[in-house]
PDB file of N, CA and C in Angstrom:
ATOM      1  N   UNK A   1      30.353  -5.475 -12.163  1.00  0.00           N
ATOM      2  CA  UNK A   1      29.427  -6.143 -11.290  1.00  0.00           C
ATOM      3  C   UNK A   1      28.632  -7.161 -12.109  1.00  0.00           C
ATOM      4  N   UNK A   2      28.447  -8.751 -11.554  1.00  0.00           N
ATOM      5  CA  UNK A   2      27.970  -9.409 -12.363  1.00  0.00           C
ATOM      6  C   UNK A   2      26.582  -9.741 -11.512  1.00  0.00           C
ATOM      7  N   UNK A   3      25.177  -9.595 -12.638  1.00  0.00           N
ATOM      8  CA  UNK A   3      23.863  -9.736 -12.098  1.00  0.00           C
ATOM      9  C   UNK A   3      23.995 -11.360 -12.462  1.00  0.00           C
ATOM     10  N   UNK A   4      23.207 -11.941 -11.344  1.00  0.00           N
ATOM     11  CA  UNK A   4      22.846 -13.097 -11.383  1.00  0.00           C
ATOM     12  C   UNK A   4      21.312 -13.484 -12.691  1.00  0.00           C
ATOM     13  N   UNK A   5      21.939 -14.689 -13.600  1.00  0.00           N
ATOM     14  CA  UNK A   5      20.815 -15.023 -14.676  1.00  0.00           C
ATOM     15  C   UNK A   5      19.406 -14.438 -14.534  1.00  0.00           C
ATOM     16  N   UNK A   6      18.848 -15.244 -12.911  1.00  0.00           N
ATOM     17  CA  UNK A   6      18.017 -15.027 -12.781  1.00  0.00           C
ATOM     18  C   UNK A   6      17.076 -13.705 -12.691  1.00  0.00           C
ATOM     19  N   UNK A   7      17.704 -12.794 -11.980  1.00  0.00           N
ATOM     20  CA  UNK A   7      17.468 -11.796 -11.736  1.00  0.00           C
ATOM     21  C   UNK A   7      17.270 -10.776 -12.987  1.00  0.00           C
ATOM     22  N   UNK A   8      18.426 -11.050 -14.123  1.00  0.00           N
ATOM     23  CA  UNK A   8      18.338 -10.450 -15.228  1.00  0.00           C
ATOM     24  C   UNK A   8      16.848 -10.942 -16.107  1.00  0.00           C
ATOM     25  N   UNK A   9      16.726 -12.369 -16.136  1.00  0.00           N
ATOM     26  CA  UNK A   9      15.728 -12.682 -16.910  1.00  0.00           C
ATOM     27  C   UNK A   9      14.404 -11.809 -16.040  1.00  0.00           C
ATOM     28  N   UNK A  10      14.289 -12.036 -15.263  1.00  0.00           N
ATOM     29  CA  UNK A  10      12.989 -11.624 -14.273  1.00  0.00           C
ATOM     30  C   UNK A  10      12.812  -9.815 -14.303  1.00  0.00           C
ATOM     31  N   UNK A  11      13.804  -9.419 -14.841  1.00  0.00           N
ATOM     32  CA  UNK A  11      14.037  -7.732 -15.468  1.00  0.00           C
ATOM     33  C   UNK A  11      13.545  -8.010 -16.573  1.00  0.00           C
ATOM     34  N   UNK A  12      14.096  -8.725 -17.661  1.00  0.00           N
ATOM     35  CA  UNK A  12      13.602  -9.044 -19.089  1.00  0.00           C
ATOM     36  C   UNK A  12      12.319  -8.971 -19.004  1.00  0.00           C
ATOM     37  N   UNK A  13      11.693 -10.201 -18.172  1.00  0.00           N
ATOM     38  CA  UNK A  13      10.387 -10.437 -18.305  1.00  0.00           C
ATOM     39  C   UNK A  13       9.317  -9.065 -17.656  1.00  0.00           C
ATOM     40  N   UNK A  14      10.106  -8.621 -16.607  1.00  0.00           N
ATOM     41  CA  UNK A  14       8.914  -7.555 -16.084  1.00  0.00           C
ATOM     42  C   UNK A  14       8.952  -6.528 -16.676  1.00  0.00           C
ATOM     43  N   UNK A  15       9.986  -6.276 -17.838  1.00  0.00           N
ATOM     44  CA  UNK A  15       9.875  -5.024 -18.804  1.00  0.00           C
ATOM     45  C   UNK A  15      10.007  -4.665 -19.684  1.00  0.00           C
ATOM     46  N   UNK A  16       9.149  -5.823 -19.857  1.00  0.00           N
ATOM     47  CA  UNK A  16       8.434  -6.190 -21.800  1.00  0.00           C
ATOM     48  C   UNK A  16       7.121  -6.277 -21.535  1.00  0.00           C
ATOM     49  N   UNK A  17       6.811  -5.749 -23.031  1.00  0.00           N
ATOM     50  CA  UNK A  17       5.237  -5.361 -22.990  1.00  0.00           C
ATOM     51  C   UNK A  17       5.275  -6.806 -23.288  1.00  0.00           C
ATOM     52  N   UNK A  18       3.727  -6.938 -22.499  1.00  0.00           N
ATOM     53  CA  UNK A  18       2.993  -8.313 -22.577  1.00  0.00           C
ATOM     54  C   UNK A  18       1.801  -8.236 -23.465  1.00  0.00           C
ATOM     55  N   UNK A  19       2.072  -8.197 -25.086  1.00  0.00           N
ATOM     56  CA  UNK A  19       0.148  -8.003 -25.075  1.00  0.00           C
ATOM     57  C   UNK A  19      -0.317  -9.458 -25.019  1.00  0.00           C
ATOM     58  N   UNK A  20      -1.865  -9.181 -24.885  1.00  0.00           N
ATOM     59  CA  UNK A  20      -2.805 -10.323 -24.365  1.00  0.00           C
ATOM     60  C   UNK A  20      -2.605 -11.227 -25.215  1.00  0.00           C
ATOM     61  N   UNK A  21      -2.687 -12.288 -25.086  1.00  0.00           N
ATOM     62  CA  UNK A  21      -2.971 -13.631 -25.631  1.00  0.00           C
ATOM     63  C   UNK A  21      -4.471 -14.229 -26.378  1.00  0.00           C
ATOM     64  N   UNK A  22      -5.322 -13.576 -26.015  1.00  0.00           N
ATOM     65  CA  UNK A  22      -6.637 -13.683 -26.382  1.00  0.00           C
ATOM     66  C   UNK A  22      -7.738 -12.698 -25.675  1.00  0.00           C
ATOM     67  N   UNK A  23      -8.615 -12.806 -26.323  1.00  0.00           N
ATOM     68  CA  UNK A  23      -9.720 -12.109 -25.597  1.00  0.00           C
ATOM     69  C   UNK A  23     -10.127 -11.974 -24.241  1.00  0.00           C
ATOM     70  N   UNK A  24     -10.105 -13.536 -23.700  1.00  0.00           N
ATOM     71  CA  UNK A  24     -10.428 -13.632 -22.535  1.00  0.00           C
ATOM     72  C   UNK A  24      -9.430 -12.722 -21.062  1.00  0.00           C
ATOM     73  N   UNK A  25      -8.384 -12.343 -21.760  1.00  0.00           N
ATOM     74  CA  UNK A  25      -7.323 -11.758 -21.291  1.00  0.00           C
ATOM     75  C   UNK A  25      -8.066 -10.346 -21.293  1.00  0.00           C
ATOM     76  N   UNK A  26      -8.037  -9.730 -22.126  1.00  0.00           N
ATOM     77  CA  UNK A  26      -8.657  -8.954 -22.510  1.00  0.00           C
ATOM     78  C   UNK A  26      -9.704  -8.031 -21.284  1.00  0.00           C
ATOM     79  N   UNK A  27     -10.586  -9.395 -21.434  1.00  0.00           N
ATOM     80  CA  UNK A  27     -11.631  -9.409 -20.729  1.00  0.00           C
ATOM     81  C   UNK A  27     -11.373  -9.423 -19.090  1.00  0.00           C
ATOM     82  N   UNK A  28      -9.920 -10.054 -18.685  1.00  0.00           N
ATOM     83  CA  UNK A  28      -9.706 -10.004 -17.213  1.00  0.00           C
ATOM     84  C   UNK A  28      -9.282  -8.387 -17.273  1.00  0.00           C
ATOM     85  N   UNK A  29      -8.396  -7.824 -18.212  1.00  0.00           N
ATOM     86  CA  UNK A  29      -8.087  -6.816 -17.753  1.00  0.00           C
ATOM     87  C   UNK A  29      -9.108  -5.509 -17.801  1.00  0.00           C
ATOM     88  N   UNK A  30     -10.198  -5.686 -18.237  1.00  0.00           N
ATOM     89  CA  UNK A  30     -11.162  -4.784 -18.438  1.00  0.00           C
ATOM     90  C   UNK A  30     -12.280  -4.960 -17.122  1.00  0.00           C
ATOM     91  N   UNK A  31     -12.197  -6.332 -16.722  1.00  0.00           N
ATOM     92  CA  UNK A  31     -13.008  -6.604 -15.099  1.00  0.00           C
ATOM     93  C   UNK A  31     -11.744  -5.805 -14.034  1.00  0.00           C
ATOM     94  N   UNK A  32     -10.674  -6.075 -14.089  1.00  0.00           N
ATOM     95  CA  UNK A  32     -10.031  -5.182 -12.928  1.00  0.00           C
ATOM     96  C   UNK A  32     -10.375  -3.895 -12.853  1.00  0.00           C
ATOM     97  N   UNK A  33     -10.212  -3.044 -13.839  1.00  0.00           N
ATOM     98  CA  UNK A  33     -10.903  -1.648 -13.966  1.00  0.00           C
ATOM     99  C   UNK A  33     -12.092  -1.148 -13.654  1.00  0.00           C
ATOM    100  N   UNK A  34     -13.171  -2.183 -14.592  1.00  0.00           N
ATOM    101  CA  UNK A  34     -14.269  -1.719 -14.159  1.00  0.00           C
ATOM    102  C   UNK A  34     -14.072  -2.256 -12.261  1.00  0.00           C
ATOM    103  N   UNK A  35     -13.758  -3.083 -12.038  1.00  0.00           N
ATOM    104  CA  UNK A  35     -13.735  -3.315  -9.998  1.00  0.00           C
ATOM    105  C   UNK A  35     -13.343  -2.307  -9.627  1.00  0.00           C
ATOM    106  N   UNK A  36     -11.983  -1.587 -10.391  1.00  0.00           N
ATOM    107  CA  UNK A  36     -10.974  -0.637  -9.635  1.00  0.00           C
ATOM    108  C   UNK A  36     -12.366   0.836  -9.765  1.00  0.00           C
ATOM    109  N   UNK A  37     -12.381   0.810 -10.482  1.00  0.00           N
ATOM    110  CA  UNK A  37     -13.346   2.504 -11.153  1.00  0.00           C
ATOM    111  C   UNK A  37     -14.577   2.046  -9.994  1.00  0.00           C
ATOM    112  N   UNK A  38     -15.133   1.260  -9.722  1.00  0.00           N
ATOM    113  CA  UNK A  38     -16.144   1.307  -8.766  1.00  0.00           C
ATOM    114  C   UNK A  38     -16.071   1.512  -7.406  1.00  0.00           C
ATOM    115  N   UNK A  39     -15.015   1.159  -7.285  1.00  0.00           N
ATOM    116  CA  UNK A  39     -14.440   1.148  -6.026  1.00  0.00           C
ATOM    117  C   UNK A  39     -13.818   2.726  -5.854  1.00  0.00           C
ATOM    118  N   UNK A  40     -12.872   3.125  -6.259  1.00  0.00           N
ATOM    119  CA  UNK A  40     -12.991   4.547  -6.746  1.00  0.00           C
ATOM    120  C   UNK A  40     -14.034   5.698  -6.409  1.00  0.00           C
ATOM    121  N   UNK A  41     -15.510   5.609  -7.415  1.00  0.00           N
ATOM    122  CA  UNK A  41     -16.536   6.382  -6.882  1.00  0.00           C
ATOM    123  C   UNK A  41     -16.702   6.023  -5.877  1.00  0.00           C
ATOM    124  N   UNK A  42     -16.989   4.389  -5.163  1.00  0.00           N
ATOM    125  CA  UNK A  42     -17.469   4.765  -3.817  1.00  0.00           C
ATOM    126  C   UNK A  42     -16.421   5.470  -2.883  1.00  0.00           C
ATOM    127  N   UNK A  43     -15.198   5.401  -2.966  1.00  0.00           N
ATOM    128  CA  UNK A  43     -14.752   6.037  -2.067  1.00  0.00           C
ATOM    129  C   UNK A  43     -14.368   7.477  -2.504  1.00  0.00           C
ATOM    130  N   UNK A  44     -14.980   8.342  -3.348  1.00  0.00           N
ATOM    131  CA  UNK A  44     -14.849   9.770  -3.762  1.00  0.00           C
ATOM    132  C   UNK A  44     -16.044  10.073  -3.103  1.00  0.00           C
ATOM    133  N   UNK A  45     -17.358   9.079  -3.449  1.00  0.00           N
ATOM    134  CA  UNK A  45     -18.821   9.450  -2.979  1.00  0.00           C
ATOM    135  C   UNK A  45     -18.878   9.384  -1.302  1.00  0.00           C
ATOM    136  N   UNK A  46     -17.903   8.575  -0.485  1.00  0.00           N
ATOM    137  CA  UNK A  46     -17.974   7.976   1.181  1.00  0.00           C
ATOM    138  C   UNK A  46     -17.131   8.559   1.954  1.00  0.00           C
ATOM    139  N   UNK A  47     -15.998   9.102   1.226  1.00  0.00           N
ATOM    140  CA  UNK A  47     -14.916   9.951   1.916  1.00  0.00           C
ATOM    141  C   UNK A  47     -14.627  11.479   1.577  1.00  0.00           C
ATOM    142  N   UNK A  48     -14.816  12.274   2.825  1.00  0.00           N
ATOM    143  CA  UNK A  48     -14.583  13.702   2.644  1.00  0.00           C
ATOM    144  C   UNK A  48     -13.142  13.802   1.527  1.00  0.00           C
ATOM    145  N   UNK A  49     -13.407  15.056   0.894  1.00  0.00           N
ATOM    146  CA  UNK A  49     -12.421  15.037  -0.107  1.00  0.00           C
ATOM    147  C   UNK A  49     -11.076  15.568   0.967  1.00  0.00           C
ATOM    148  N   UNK A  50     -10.230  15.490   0.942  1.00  0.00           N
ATOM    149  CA  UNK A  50      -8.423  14.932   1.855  1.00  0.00           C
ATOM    150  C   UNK A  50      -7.749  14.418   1.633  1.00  0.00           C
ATOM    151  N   UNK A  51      -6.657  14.676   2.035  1.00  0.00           N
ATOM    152  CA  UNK A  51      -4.886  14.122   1.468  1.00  0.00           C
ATOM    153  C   UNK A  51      -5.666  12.692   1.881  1.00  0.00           C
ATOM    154  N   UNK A  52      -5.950  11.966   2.677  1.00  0.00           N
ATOM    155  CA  UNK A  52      -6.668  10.309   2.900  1.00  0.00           C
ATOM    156  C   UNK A  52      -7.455   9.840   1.953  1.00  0.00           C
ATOM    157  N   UNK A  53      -8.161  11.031   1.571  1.00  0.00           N
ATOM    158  CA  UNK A  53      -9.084  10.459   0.278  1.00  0.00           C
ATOM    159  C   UNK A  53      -8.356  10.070  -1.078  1.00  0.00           C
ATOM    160  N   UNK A  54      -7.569  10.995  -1.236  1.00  0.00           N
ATOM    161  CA  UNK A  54      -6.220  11.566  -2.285  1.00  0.00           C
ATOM    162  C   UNK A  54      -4.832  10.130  -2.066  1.00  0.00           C
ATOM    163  N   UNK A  55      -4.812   9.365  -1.190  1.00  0.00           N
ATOM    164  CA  UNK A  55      -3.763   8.873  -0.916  1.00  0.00           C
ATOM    165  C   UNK A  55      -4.840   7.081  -1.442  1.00  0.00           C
ATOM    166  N   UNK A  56      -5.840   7.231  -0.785  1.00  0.00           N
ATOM    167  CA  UNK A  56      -6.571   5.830  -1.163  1.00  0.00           C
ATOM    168  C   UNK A  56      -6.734   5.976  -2.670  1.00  0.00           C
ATOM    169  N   UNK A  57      -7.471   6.944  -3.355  1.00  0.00           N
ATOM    170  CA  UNK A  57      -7.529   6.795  -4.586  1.00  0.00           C
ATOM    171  C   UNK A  57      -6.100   6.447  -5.461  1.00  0.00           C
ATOM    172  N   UNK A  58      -5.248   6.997  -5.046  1.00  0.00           N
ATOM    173  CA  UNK A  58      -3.993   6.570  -5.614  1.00  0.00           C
ATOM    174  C   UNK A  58      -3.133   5.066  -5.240  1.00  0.00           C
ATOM    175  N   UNK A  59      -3.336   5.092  -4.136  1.00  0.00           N
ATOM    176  CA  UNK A  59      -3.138   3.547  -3.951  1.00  0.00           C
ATOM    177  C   UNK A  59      -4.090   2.267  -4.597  1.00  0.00           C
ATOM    178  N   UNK A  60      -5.283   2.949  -4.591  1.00  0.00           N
ATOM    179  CA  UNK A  60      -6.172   2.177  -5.983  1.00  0.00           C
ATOM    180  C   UNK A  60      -5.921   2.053  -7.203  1.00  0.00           C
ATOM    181  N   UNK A  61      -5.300   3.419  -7.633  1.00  0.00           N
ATOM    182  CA  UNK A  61      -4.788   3.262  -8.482  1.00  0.00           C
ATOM    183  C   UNK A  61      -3.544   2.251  -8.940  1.00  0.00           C
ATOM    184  N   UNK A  62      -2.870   2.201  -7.839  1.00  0.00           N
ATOM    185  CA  UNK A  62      -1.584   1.238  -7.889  1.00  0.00           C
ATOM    186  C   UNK A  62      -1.646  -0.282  -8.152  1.00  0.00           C
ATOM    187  N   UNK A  63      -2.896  -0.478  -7.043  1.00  0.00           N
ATOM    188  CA  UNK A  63      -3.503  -1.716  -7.372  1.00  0.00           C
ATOM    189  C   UNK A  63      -4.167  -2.213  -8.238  1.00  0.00           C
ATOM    190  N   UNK A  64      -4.198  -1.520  -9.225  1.00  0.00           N
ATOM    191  CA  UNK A  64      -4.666  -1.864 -10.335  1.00  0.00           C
ATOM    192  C   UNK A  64      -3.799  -2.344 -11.435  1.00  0.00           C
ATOM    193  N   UNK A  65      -3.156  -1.080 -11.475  1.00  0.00           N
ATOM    194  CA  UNK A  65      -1.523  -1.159 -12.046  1.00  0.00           C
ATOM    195  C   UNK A  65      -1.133  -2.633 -11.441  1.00  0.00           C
ATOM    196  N   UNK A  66      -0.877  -3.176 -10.451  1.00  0.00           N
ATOM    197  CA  UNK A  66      -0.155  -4.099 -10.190  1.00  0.00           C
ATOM    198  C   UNK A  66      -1.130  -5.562 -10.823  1.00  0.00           C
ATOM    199  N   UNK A  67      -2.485  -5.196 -10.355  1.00  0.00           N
ATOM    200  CA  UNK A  67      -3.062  -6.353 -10.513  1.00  0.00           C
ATOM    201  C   UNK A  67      -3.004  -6.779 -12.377  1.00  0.00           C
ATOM    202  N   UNK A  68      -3.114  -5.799 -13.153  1.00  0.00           N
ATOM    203  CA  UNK A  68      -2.854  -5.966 -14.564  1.00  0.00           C
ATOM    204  C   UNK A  68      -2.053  -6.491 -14.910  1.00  0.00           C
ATOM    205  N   UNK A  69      -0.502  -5.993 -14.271  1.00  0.00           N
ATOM    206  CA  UNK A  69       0.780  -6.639 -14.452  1.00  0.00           C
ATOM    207  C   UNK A  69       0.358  -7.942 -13.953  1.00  0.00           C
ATOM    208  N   UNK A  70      -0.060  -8.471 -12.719  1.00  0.00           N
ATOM    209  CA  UNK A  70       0.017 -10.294 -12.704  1.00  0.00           C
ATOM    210  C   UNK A  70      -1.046 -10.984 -13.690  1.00  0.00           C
ATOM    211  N   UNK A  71      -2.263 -10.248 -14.274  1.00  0.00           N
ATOM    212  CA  UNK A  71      -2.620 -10.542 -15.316  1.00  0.00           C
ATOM    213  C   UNK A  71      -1.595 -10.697 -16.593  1.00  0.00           C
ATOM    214  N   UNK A  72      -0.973  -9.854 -16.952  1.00  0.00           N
ATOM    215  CA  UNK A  72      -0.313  -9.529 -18.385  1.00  0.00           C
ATOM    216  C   UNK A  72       0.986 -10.319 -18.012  1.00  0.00           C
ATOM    217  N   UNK A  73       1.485 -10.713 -16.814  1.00  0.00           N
ATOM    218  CA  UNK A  73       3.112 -11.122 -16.888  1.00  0.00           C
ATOM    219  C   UNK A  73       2.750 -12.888 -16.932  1.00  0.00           C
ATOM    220  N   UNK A  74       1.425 -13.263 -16.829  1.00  0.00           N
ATOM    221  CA  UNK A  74       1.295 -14.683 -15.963  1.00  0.00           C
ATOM    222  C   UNK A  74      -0.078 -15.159 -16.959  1.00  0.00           C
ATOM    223  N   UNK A  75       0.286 -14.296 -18.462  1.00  0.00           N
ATOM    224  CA  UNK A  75      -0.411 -15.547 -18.976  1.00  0.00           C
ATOM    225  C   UNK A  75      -0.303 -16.745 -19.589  1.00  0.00           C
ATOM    226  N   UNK A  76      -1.228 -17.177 -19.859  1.00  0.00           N
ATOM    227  CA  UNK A  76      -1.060 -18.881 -20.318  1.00  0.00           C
ATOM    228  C   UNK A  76      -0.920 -19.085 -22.004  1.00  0.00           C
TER     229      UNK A  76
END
């Protein structure tokens, strides 16, 4: 089976470590967290504890995960 270039490079690229480029990088990925972690308590502190509570925190979690990756895959 033959993968198309593209597709292979775009594997390459999404699964290689990216480290930061500079500080300021750095610094974006340490503002997503602290956003993600705040966001977090409020919804541990606003929502009865439940598989809903349990399913948002983890999907927060994801979004974080993801938002890092378009930080770390898309720098300059």
């Amino acid at each position: 089976m033959n993968v198309h270039p593209t597709t292979t490079e775009m594997i390459e690229h999404n699964f290689t470590h990216h480290v930061p480029v500079n500080e300021a990088v750095c610094r974006l990925h340490a503002d997503v967290r602290k956003a993600c972690r705040k966001a977090a308590l409020d919804i541990a502190f606003l929502c009865p504890e439940s598989r809903e509570r349990s399913l948002a925190l983890t999907k927060l979690e994801e979004a974080m995960m993801w938002a890092n990756a378009a930080i770390a895959r898309n720098q300059e």
